[in-house]
PDB file of N, CA and C in Angstrom:
ATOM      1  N   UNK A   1    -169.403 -73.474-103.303  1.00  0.00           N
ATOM      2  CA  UNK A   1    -169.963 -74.753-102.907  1.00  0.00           C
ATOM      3  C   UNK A   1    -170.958 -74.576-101.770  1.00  0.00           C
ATOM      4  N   UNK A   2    -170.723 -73.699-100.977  1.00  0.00           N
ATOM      5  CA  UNK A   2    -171.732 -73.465 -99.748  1.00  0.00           C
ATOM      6  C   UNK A   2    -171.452 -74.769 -98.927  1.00  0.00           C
ATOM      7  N   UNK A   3    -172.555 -74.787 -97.612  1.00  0.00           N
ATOM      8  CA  UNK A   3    -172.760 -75.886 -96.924  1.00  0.00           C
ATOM      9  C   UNK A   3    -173.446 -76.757 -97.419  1.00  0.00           C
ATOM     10  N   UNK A   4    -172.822 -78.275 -97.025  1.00  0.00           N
ATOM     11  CA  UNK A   4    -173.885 -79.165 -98.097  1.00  0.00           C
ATOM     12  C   UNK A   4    -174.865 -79.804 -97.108  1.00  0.00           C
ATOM     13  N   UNK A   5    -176.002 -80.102 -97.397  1.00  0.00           N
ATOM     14  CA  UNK A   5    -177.180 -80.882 -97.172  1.00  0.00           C
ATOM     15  C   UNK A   5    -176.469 -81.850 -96.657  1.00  0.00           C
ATOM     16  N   UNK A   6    -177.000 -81.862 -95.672  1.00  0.00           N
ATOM     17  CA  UNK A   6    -177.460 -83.809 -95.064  1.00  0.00           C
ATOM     18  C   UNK A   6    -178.817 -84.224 -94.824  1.00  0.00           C
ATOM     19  N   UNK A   7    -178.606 -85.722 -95.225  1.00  0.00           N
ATOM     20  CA  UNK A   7    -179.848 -86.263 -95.136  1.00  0.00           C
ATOM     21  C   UNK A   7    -179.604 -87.915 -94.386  1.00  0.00           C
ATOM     22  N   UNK A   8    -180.293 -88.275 -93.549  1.00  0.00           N
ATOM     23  CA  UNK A   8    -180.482 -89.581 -93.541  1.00  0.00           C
ATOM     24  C   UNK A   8    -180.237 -90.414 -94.922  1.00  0.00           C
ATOM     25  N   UNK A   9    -180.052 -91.712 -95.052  1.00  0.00           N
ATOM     26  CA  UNK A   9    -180.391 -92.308 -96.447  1.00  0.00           C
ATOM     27  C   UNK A   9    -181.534 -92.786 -96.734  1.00  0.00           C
ATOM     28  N   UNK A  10    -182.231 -92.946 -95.362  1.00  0.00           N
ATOM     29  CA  UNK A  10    -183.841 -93.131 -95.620  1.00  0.00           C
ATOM     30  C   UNK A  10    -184.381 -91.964 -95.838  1.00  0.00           C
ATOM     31  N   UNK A  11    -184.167 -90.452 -95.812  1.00  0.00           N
ATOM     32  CA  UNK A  11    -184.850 -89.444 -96.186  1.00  0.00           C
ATOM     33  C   UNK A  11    -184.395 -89.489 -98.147  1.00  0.00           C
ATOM     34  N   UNK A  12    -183.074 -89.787 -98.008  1.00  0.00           N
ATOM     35  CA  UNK A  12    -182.482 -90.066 -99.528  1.00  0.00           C
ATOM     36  C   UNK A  12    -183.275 -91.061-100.332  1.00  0.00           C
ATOM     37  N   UNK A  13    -183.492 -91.565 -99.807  1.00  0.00           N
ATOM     38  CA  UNK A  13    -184.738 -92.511-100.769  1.00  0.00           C
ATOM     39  C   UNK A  13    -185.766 -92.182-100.930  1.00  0.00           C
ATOM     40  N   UNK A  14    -186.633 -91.319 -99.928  1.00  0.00           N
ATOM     41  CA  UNK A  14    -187.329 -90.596-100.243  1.00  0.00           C
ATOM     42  C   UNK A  14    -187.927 -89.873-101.374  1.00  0.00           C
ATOM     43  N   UNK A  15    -186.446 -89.317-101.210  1.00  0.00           N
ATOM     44  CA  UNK A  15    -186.694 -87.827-102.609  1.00  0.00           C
ATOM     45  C   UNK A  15    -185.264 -88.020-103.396  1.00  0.00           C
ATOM     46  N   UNK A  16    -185.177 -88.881-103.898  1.00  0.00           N
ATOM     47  CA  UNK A  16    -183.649 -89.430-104.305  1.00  0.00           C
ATOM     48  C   UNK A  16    -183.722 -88.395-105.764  1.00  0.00           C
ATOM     49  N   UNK A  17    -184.746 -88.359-106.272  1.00  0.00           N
ATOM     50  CA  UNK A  17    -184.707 -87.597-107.402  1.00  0.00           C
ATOM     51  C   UNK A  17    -184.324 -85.984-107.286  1.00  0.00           C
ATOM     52  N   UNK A  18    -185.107 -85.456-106.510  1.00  0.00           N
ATOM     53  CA  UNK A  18    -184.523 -84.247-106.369  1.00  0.00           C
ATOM     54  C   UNK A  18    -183.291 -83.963-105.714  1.00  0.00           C
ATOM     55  N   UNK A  19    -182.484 -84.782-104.953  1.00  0.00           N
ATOM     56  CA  UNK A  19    -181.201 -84.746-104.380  1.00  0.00           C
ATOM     57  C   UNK A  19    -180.619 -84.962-105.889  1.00  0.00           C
ATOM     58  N   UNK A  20    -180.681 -85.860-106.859  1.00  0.00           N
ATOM     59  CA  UNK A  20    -179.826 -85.917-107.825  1.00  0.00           C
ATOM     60  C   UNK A  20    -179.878 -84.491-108.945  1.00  0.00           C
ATOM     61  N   UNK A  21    -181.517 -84.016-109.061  1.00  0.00           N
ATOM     62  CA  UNK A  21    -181.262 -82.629-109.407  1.00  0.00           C
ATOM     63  C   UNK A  21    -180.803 -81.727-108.869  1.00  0.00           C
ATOM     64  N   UNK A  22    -180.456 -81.354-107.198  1.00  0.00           N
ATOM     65  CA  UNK A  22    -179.789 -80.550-106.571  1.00  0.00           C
ATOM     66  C   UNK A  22    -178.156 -80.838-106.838  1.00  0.00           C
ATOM     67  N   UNK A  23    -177.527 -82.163-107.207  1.00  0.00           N
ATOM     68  CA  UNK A  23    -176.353 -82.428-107.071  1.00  0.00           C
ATOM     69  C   UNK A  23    -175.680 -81.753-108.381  1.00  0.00           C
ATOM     70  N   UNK A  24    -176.691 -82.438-109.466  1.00  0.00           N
ATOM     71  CA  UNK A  24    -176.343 -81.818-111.099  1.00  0.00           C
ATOM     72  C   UNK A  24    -176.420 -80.031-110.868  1.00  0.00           C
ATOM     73  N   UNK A  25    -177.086 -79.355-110.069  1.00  0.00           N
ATOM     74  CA  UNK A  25    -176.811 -78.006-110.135  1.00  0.00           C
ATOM     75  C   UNK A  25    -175.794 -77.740-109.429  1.00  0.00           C
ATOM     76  N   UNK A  26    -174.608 -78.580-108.519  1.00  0.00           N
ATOM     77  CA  UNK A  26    -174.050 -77.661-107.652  1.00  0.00           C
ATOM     78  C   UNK A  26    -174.032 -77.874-106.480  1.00  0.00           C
ATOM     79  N   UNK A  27    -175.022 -78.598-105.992  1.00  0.00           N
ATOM     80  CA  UNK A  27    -175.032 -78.266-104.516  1.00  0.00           C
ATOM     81  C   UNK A  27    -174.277 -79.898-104.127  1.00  0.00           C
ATOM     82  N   UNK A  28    -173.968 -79.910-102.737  1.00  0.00           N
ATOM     83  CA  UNK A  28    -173.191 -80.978-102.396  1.00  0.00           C
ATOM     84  C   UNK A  28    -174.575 -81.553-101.186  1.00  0.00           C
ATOM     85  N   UNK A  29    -174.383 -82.780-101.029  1.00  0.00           N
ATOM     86  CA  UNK A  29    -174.925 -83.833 -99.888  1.00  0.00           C
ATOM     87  C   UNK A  29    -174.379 -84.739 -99.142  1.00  0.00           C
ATOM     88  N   UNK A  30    -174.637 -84.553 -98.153  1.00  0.00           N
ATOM     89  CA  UNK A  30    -173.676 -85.540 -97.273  1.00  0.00           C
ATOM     90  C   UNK A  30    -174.521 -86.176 -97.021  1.00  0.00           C
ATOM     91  N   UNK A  31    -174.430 -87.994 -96.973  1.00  0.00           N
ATOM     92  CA  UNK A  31    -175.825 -88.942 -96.490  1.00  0.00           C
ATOM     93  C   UNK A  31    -175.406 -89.543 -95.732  1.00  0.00           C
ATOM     94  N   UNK A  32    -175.858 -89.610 -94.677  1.00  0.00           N
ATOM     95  CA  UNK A  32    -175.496 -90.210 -93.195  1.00  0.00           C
ATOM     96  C   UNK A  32    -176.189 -91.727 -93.344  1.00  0.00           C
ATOM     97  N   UNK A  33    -176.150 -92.618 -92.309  1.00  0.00           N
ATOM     98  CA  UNK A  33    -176.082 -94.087 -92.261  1.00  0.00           C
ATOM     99  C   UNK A  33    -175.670 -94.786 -91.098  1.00  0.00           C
ATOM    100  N   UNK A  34    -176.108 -96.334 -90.963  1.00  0.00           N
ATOM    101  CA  UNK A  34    -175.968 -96.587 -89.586  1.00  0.00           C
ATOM    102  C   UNK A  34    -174.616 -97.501 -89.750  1.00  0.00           C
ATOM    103  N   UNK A  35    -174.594 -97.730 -91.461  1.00  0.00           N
ATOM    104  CA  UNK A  35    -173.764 -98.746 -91.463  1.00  0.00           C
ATOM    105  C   UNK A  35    -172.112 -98.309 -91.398  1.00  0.00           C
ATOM    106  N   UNK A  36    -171.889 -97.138 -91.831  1.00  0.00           N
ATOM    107  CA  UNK A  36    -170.020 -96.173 -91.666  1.00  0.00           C
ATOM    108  C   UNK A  36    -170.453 -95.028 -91.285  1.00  0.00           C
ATOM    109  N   UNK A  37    -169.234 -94.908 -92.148  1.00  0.00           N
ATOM    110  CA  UNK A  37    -168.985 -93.286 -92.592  1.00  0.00           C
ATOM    111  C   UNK A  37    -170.138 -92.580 -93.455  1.00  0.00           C
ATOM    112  N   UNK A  38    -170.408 -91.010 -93.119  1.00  0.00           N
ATOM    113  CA  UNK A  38    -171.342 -90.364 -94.029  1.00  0.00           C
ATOM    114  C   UNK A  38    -170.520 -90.689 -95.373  1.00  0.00           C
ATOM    115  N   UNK A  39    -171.413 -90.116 -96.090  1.00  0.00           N
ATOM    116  CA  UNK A  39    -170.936 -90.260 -98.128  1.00  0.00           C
ATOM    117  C   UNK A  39    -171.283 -88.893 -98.260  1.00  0.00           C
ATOM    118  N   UNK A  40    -170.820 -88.633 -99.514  1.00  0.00           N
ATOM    119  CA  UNK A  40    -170.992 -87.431-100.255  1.00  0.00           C
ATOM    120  C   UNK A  40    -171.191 -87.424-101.685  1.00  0.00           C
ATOM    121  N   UNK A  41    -172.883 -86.677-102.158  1.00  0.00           N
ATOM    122  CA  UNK A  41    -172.908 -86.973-103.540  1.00  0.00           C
ATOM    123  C   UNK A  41    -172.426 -85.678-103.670  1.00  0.00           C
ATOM    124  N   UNK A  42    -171.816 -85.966-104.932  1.00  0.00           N
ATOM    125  CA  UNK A  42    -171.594 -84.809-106.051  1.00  0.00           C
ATOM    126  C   UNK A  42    -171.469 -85.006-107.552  1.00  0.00           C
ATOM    127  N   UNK A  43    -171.532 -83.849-107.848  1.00  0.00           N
ATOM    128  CA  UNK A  43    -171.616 -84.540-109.280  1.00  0.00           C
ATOM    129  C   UNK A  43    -170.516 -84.874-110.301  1.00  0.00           C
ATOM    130  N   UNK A  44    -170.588 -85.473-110.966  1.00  0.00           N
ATOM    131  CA  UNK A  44    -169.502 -85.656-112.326  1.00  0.00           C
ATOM    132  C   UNK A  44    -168.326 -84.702-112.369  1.00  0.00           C
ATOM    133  N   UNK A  45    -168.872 -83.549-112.820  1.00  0.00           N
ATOM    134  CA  UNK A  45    -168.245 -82.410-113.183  1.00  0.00           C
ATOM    135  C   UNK A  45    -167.693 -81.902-112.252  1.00  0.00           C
ATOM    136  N   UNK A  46    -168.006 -81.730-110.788  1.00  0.00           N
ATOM    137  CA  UNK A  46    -167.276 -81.373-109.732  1.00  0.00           C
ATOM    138  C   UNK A  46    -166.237 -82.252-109.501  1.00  0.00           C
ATOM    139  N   UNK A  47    -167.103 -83.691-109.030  1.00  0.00           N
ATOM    140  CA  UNK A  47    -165.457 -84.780-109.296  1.00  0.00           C
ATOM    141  C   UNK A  47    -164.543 -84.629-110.435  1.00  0.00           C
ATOM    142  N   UNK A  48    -164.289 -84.118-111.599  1.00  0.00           N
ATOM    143  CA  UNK A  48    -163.724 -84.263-111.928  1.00  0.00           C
ATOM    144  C   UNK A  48    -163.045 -82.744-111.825  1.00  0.00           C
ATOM    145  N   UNK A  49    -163.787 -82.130-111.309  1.00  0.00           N
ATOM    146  CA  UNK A  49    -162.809 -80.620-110.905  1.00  0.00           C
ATOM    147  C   UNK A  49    -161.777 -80.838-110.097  1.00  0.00           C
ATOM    148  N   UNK A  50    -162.663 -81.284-108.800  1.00  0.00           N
ATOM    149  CA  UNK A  50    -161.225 -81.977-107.930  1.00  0.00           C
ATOM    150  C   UNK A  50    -160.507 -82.682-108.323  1.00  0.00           C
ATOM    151  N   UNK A  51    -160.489 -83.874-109.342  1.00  0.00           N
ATOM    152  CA  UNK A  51    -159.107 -84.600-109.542  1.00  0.00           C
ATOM    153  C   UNK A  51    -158.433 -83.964-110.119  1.00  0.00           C
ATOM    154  N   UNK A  52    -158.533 -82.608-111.027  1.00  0.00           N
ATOM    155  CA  UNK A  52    -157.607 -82.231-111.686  1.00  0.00           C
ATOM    156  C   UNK A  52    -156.796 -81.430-110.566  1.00  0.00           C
ATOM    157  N   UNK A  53    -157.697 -80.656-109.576  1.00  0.00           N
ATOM    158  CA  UNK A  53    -156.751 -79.515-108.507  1.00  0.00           C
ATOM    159  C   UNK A  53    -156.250 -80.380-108.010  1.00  0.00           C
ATOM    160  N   UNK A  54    -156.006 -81.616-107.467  1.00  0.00           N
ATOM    161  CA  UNK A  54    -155.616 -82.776-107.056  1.00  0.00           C
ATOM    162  C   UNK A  54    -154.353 -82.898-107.456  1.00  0.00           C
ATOM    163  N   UNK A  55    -154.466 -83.083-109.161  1.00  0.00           N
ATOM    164  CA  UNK A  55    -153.247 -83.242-109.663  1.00  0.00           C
ATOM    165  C   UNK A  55    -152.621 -82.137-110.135  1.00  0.00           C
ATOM    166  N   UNK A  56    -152.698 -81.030-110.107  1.00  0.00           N
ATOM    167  CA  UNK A  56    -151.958 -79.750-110.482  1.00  0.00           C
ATOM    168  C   UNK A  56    -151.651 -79.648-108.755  1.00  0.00           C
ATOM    169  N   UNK A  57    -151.767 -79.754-107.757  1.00  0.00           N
ATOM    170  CA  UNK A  57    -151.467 -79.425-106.775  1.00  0.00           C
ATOM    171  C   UNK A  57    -150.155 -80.189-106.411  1.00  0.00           C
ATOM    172  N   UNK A  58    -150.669 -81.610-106.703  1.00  0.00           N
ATOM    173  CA  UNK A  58    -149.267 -82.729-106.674  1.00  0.00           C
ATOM    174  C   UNK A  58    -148.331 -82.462-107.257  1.00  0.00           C
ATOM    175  N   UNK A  59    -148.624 -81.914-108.736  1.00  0.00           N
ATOM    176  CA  UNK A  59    -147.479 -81.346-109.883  1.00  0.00           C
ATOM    177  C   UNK A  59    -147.078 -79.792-109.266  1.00  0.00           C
ATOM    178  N   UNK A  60    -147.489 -79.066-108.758  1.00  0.00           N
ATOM    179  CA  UNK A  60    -146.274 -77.965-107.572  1.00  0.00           C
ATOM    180  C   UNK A  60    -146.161 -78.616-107.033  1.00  0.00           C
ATOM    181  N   UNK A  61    -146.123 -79.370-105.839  1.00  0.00           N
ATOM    182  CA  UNK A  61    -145.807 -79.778-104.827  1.00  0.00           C
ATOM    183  C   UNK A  61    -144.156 -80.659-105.515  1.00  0.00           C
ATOM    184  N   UNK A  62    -144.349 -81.219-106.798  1.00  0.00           N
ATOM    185  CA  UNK A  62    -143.132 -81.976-106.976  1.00  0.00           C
ATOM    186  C   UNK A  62    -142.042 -80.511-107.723  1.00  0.00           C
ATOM    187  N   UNK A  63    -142.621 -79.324-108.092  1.00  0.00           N
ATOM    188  CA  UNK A  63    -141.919 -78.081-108.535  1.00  0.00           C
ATOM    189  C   UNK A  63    -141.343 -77.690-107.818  1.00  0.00           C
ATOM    190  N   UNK A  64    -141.598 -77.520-106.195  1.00  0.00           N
ATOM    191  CA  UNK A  64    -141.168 -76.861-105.041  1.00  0.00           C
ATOM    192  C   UNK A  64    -140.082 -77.730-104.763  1.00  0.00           C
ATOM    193  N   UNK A  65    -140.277 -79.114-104.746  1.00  0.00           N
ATOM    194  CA  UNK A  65    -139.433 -79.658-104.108  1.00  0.00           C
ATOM    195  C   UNK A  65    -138.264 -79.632-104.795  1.00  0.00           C
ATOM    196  N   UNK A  66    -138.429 -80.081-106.442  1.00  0.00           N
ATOM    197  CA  UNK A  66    -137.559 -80.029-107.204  1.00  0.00           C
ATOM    198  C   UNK A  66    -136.430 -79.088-107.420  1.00  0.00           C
ATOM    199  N   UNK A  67    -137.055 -77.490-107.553  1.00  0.00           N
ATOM    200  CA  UNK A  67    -136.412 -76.194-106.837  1.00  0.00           C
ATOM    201  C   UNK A  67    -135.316 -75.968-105.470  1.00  0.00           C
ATOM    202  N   UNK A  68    -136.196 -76.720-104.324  1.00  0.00           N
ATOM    203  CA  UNK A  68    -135.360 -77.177-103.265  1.00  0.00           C
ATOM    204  C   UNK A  68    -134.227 -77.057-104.053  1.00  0.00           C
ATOM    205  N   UNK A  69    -134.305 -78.817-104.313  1.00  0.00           N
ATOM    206  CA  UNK A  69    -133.030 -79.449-104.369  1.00  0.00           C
ATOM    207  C   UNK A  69    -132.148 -79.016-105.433  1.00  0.00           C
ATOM    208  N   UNK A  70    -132.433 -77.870-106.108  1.00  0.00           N
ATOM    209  CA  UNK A  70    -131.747 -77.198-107.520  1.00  0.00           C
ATOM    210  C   UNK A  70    -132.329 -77.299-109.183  1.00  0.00           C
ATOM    211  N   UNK A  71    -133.124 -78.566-109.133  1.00  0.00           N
ATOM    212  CA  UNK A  71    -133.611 -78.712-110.048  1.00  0.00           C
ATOM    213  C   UNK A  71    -134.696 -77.553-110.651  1.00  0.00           C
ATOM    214  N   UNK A  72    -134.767 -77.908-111.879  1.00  0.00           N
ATOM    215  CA  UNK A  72    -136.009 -76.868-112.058  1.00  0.00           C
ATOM    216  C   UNK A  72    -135.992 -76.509-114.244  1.00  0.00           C
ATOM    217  N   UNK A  73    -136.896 -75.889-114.393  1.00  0.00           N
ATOM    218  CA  UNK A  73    -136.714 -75.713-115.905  1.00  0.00           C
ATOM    219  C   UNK A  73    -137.035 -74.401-116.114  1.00  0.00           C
ATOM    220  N   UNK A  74    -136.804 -73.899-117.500  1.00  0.00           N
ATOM    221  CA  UNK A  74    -136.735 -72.275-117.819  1.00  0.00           C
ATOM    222  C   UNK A  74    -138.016 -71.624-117.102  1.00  0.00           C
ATOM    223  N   UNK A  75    -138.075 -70.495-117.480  1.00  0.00           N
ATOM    224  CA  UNK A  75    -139.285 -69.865-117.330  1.00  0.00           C
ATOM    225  C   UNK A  75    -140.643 -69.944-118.881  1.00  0.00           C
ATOM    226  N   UNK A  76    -139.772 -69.878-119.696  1.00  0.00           N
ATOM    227  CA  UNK A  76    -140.666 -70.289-120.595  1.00  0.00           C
ATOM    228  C   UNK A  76    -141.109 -71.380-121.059  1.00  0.00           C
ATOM    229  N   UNK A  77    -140.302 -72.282-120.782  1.00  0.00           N
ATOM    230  CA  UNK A  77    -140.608 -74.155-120.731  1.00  0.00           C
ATOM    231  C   UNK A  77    -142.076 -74.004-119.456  1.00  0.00           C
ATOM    232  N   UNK A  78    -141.740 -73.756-118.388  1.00  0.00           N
ATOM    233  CA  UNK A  78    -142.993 -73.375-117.869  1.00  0.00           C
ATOM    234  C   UNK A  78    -144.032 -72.884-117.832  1.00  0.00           C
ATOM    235  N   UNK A  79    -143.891 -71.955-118.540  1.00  0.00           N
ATOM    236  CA  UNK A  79    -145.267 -70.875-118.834  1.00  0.00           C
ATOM    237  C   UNK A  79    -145.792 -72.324-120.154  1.00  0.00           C
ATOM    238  N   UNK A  80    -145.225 -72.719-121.027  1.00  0.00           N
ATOM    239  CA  UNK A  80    -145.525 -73.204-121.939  1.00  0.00           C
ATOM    240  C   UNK A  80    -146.427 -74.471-121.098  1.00  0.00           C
ATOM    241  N   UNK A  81    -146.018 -75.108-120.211  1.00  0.00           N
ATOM    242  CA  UNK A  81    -146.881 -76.442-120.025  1.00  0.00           C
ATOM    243  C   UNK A  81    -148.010 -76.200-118.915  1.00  0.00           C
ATOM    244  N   UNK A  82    -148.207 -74.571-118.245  1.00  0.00           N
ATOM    245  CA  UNK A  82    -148.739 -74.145-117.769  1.00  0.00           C
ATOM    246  C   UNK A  82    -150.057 -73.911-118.955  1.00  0.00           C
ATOM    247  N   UNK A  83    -149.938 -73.527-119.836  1.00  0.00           N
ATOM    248  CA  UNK A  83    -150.372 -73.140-120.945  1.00  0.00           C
ATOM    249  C   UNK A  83    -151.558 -74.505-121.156  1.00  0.00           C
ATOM    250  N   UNK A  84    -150.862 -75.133-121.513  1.00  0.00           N
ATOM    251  CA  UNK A  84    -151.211 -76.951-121.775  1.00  0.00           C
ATOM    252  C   UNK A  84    -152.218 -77.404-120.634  1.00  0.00           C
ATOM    253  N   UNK A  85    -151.855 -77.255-118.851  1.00  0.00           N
ATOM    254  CA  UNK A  85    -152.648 -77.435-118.066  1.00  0.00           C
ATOM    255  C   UNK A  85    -153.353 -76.819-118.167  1.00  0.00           C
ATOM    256  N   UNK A  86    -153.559 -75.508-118.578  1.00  0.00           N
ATOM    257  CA  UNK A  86    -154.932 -74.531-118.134  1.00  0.00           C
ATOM    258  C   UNK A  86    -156.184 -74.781-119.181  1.00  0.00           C
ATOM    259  N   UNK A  87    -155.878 -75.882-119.823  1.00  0.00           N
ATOM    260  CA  UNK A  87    -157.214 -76.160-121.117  1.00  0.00           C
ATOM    261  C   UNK A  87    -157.957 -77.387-120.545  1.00  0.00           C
ATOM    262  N   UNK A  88    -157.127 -77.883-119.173  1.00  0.00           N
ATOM    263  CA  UNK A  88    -158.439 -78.903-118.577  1.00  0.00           C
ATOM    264  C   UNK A  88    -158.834 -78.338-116.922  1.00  0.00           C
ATOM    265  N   UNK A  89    -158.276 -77.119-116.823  1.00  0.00           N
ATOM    266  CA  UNK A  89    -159.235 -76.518-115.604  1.00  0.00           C
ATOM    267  C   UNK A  89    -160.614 -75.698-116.367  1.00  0.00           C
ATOM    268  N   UNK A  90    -160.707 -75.345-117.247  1.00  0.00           N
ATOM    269  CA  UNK A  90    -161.882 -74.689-117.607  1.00  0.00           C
ATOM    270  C   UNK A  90    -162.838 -75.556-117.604  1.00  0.00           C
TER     271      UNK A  90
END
């Protein structure tokens, strides 16, 4: 991901077009403002990268705990739905 660009949002209007071709390749932008918080474009495909590590992260996080407390399922029941998750990280 590297460091991302910032820009004013009046420089973003500017050149709004080429920020949206820099975003579709990859690169990230942070757009600053008088009115909040900066924003961050990115693109489609990245957002939707993160929601999935998002939710595979939540889904260990409920494995660990589950383990804790004794719970838990085979090793091959696992590998199997591991299997299943790994066809929407690609």
């Amino acid at each position: 991901m590297g460091i991302p660009k910032t820009k004013t949002a009046t420089t973003l209007r500017s050149d709004l077009y080429e920020s949206l071709k820099n975003v579709s390749e990859g690169e990230l932008e942070v757009i600053t403002h008088k009115q909040g918080d900066p924003v961050v474009l990115i693109s489609q495909n990245k957002f939707n990268e993160l929601l999935n590590e998002k939710e595979a992260l939540r889904k260990m996080a409920i494995g660990l705990s589950q383990i804790k407390e004794g719970k838990g399922i085979s090793h091959k029941k696992a590998v199997s739905k591991l299997k299943a998750l790994s066809s929407k990280w690609k």
